[in-house]
Protein backbone atom coordinates (compact mmCIF):
# COMPACT_ATOMS: atom_id res chain seq x y z
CA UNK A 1 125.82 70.82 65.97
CA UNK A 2 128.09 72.74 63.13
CA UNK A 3 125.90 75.17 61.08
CA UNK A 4 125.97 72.73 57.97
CA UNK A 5 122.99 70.59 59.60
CA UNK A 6 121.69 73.76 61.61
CA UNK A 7 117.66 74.00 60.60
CA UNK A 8 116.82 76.91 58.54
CA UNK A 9 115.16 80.16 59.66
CA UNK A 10 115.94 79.96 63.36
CA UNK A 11 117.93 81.64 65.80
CA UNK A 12 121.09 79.64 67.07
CA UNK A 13 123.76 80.40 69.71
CA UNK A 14 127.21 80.29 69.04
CA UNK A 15 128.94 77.56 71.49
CA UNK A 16 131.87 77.11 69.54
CA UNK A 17 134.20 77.95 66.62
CA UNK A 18 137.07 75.42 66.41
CA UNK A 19 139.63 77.36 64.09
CA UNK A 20 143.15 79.06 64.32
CA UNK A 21 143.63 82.43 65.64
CA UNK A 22 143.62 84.18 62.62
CA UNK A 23 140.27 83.15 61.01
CA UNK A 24 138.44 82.92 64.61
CA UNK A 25 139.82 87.28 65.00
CA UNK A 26 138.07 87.88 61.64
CA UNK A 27 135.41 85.55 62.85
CA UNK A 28 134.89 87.62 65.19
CA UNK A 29 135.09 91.11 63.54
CA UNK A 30 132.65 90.06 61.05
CA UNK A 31 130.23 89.46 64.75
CA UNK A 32 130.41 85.24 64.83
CA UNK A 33 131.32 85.23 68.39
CA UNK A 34 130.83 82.28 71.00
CA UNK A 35 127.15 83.70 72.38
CA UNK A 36 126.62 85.43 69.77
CA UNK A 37 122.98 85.02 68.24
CA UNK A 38 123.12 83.77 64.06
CA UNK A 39 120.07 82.67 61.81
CA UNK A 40 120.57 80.57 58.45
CA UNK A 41 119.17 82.21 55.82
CA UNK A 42 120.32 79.35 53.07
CA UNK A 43 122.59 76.33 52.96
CA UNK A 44 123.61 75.10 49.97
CA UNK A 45 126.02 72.00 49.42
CA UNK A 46 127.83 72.63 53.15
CA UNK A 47 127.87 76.52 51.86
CA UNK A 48 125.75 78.74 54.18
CA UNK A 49 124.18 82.63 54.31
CA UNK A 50 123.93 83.30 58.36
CA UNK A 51 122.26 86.61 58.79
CA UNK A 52 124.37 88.01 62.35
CA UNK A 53 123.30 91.20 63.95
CA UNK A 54 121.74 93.53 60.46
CA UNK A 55 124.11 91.71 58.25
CA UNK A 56 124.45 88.69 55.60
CA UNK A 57 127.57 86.74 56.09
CA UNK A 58 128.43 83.74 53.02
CA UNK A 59 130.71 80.89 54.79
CA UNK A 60 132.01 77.96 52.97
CA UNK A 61 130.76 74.48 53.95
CA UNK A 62 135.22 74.11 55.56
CA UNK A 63 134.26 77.05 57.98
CA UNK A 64 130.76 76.08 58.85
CA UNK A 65 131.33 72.58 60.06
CA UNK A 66 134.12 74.53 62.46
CA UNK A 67 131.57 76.97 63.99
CA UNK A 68 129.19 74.95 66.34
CA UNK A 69 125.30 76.21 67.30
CA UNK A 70 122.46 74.97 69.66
């Protein structure tokens, strides 16, 4: 499922992030790797907060429906 229906408050796996090369390398410097572990912390209209690792990450509702979580 893409992180904009993802439930709140619980941790998700990353299985996927469908995106080009450029935005999946910062992607991945900011930590959202495929395995990596993410929690949502908010979601507002498609917009979400994931907390990854010790940090707060803000991702528009275009690059959450491209990262997918089970």
């Amino acid at each position: 499922m893409p992180l904009t229906i993802a439930p709140l408050g619980k941790e998700l796996t990353i299985q996927k992030v469908v995106t080009d090369e450029k935005s999946k390398r910062h992607l991945q410097n900011l930590g959202v790797t495929v395995g990596g572990v993410v929690t949502i912390l908010s979601a507002s209209g498609g917009d979400v907060v994931i907390l990854v690792k010790e940090g707060r990450i803000a991702l528009n509702r275009l690059t959450a429906t491209r990262i997918f979580v089970a």
